[in-house]
N, C-alpha and C. Protein backbone atom coordinates (compact mmCIF):
# COMPACT_ATOMS: atom_id res chain seq x y z
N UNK A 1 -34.20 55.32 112.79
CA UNK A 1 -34.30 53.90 112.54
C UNK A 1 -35.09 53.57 111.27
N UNK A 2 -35.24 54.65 110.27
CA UNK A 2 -35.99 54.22 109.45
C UNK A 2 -35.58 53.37 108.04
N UNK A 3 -34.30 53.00 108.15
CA UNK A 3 -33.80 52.10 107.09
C UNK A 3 -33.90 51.07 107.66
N UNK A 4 -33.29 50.88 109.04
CA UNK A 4 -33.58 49.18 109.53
C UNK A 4 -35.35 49.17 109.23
N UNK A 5 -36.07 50.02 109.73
CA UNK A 5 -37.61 49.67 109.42
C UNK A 5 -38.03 49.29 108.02
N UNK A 6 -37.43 49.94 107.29
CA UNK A 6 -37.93 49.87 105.82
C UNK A 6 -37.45 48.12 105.27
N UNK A 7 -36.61 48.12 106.15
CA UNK A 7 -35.87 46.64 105.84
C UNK A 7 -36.37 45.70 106.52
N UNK A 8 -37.53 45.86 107.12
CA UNK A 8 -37.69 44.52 107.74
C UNK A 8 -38.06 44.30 109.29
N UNK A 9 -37.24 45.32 110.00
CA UNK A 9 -36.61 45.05 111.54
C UNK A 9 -37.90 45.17 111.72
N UNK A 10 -38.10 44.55 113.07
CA UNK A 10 -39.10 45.20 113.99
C UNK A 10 -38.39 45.98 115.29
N UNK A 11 -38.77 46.89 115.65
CA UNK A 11 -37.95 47.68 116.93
C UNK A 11 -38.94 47.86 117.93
N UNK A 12 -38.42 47.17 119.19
CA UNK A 12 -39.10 47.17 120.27
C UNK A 12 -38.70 48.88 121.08
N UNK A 13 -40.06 49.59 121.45
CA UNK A 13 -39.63 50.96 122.20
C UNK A 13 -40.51 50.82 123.73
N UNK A 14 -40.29 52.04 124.17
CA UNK A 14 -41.52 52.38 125.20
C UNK A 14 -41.48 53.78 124.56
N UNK A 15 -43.10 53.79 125.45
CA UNK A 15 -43.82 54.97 125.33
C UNK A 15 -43.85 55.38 126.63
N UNK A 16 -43.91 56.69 126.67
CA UNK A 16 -44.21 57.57 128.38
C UNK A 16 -45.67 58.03 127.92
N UNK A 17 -46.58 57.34 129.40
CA UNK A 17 -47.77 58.29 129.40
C UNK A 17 -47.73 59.12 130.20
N UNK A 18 -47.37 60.26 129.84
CA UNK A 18 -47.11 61.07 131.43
C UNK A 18 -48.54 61.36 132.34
N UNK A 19 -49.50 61.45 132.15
CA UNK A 19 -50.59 61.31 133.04
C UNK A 19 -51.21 60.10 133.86
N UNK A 20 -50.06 59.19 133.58
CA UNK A 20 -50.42 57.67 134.46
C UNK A 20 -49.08 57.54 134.92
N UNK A 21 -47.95 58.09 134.28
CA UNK A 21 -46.84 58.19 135.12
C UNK A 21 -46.20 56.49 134.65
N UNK A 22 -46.32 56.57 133.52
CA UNK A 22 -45.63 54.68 133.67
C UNK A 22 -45.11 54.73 131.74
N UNK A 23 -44.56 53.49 131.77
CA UNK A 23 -44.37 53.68 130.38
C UNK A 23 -45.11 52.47 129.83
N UNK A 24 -45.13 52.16 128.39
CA UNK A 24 -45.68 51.33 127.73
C UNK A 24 -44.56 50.79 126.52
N UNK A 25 -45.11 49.09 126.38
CA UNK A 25 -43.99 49.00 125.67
C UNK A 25 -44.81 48.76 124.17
N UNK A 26 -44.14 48.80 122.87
CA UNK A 26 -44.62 49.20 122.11
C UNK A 26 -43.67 48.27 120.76
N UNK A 27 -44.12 47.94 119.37
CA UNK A 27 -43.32 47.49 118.49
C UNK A 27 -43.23 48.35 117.06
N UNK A 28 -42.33 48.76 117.05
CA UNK A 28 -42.23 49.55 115.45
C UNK A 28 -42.54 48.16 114.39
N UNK A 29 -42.66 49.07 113.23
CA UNK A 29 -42.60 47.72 112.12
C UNK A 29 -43.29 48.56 110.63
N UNK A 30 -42.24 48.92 110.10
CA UNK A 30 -42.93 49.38 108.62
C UNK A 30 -43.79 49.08 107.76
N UNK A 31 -44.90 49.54 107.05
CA UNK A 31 -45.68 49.63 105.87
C UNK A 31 -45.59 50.44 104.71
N UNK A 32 -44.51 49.41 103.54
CA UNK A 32 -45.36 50.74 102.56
C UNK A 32 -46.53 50.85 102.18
N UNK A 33 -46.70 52.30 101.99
CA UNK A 33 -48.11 52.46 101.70
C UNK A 33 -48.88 52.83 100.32
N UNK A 34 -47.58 54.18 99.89
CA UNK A 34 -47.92 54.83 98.36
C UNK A 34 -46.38 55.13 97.91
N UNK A 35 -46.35 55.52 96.84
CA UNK A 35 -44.80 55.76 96.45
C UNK A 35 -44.47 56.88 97.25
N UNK A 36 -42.93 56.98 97.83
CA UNK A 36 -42.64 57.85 98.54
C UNK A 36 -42.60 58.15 100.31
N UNK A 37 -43.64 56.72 100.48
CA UNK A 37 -44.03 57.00 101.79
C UNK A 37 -43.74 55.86 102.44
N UNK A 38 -43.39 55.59 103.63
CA UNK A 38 -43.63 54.60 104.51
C UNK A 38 -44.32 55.12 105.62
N UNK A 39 -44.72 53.67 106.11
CA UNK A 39 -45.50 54.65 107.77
C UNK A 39 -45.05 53.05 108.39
N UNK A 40 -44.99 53.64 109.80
CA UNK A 40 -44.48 52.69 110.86
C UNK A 40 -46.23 52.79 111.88
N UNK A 41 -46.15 51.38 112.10
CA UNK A 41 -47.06 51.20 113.23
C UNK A 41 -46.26 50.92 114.20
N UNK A 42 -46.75 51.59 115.34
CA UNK A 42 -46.83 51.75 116.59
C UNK A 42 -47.41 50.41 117.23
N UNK A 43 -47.41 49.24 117.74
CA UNK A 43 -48.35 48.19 118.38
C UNK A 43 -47.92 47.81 119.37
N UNK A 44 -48.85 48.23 120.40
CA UNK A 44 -48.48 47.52 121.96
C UNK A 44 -48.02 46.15 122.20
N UNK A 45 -46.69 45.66 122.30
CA UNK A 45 -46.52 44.44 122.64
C UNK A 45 -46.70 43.65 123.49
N UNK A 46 -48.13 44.26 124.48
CA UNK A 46 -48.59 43.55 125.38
C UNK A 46 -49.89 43.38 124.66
N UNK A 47 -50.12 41.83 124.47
CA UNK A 47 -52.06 41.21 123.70
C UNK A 47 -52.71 42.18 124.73
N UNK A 48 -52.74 41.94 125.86
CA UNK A 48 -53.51 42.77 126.79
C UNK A 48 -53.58 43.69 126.72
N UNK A 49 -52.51 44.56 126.33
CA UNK A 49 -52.68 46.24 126.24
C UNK A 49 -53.04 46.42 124.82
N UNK A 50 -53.25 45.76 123.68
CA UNK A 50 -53.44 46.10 122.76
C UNK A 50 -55.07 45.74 122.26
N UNK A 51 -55.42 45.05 123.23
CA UNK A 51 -57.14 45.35 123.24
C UNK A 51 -58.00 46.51 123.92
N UNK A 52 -56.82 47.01 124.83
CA UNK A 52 -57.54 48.67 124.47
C UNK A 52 -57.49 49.88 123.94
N UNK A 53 -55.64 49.44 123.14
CA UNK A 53 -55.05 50.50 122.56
C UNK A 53 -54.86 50.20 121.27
N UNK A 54 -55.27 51.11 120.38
CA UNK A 54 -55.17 51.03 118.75
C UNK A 54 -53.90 51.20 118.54
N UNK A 55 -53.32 50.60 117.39
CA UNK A 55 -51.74 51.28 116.98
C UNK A 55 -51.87 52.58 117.10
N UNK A 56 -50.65 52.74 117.19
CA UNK A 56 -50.60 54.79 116.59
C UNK A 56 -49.88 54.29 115.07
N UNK A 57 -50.13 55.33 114.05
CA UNK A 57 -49.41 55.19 112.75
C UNK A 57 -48.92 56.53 112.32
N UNK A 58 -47.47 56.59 112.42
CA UNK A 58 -46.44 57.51 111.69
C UNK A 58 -46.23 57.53 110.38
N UNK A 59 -46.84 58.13 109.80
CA UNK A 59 -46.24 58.51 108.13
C UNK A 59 -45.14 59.06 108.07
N UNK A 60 -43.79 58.86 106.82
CA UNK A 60 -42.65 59.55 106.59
C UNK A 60 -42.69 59.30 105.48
N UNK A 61 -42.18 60.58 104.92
CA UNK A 61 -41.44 61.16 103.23
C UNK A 61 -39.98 59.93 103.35
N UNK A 62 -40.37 59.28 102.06
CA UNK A 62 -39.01 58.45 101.87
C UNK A 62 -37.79 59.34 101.84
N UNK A 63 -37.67 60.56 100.92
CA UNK A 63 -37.11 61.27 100.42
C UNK A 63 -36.20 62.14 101.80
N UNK A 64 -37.00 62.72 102.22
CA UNK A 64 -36.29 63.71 103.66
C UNK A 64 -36.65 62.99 104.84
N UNK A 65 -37.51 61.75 104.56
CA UNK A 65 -37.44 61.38 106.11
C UNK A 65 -38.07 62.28 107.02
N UNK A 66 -38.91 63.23 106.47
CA UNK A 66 -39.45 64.33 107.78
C UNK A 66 -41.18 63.23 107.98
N UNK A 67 -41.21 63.54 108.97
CA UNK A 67 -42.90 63.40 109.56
C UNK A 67 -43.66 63.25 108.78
N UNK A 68 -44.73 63.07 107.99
CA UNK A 68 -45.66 63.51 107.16
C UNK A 68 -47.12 63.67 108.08
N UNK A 69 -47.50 62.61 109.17
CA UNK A 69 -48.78 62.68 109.69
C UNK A 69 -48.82 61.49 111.07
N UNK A 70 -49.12 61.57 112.00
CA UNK A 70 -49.50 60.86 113.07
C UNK A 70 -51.11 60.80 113.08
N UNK A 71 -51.15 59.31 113.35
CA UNK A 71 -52.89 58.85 113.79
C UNK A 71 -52.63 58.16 114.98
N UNK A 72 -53.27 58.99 116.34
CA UNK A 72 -53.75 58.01 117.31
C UNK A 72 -54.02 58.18 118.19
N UNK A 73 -53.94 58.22 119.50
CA UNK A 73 -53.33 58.92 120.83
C UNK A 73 -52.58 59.64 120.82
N UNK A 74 -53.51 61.31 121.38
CA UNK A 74 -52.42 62.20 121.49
C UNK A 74 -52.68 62.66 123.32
N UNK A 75 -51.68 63.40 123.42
CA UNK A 75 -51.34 64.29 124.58
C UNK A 75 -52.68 64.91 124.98
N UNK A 76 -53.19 66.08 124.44
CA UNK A 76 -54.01 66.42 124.35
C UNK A 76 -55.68 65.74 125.07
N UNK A 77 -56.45 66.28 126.03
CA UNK A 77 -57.27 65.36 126.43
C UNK A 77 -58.49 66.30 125.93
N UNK A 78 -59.95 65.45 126.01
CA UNK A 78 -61.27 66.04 125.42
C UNK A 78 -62.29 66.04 126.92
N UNK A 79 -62.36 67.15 126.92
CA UNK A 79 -63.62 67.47 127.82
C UNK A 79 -64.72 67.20 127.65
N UNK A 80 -65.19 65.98 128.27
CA UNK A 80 -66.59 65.80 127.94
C UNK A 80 -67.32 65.04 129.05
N UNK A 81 -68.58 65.71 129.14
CA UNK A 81 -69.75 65.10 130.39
C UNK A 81 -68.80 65.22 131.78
N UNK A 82 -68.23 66.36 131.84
CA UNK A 82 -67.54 66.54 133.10
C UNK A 82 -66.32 65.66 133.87
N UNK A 83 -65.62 65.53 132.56
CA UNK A 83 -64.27 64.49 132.51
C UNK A 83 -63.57 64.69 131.64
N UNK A 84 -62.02 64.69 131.59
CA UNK A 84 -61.45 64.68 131.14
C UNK A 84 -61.04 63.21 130.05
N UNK A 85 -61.30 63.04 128.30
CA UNK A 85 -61.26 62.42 128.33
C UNK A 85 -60.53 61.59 126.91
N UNK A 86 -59.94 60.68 126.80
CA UNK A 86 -58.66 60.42 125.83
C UNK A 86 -58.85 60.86 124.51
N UNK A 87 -58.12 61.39 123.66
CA UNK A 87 -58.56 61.96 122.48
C UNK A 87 -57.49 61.16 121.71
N UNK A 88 -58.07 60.79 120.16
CA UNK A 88 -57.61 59.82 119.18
C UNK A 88 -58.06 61.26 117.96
N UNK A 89 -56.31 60.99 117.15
CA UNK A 89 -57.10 62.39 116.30
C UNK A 89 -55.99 61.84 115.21
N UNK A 90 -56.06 62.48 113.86
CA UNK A 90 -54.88 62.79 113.13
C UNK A 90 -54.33 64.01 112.51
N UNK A 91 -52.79 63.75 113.31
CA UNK A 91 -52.19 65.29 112.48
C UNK A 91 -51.86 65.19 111.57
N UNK A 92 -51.60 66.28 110.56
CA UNK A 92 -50.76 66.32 109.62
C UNK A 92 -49.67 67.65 109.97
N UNK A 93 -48.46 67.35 109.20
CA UNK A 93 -47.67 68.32 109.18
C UNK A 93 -47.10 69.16 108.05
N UNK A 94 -46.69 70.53 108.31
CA UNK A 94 -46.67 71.25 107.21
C UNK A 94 -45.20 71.84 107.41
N UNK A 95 -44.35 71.63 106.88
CA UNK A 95 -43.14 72.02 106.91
C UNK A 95 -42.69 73.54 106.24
N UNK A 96 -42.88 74.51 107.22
CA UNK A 96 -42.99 76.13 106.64
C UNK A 96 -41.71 76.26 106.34
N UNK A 97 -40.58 76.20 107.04
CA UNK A 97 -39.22 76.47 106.55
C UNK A 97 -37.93 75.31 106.47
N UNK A 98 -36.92 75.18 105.34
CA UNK A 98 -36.30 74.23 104.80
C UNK A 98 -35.71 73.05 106.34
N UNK A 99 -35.21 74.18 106.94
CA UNK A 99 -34.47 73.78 108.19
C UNK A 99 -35.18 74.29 109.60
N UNK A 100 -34.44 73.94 110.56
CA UNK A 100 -34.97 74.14 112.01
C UNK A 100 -33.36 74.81 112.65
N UNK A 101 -33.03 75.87 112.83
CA UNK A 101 -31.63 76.63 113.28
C UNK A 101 -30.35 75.76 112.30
């Protein structure tokens, strides 16, 4: 969807949290940022859910359209003070070979 994004659209999705077992609903909506790049925010389209949840933000290569970096909520949880507990991080990605099979 990243030409309708680049153009304007906003795209309504859900998200699966699989450790609460429910989904979330969520709004795409592009930013450029630097030459070459767009990044899509992620924003909970519930006001309510979005005062406890930060966007997530997807970076993409204009060019190949691959991934470049995720910021936000990940899968991944942080152990701490004897709890399991939500971790906010950013990846980046490194693309080792041209293709995938």
């Amino acid at each position: 969807h990243l030409p309708q994004l680049r153009a304007g659209q906003v795209i309504p999705v859900r998200l699966a949290l699989l450790d609460r077992l429910e989904t979330l609903g969520f709004e795409l909506q592009a930013q450029a940022i630097a030459a070459g790049q767009t990044r899509v925010d992620a924003t909970p389209s519930s006001w309510l859910i979005s005062l406890a949840v930060d966007p997530i933000e997807f970076t993409f290569d204009d060019a190949s359209g691959k991934l470049l970096s995720f910021q936000g909520r990940v899968p991944p949880k942080l152990w701490q003070e004897g709890d399991w507990a939500d971790l906010d991080a950013r990846v980046e990605y490194r693309y080792v070979a041209s293709t995938y099979r």
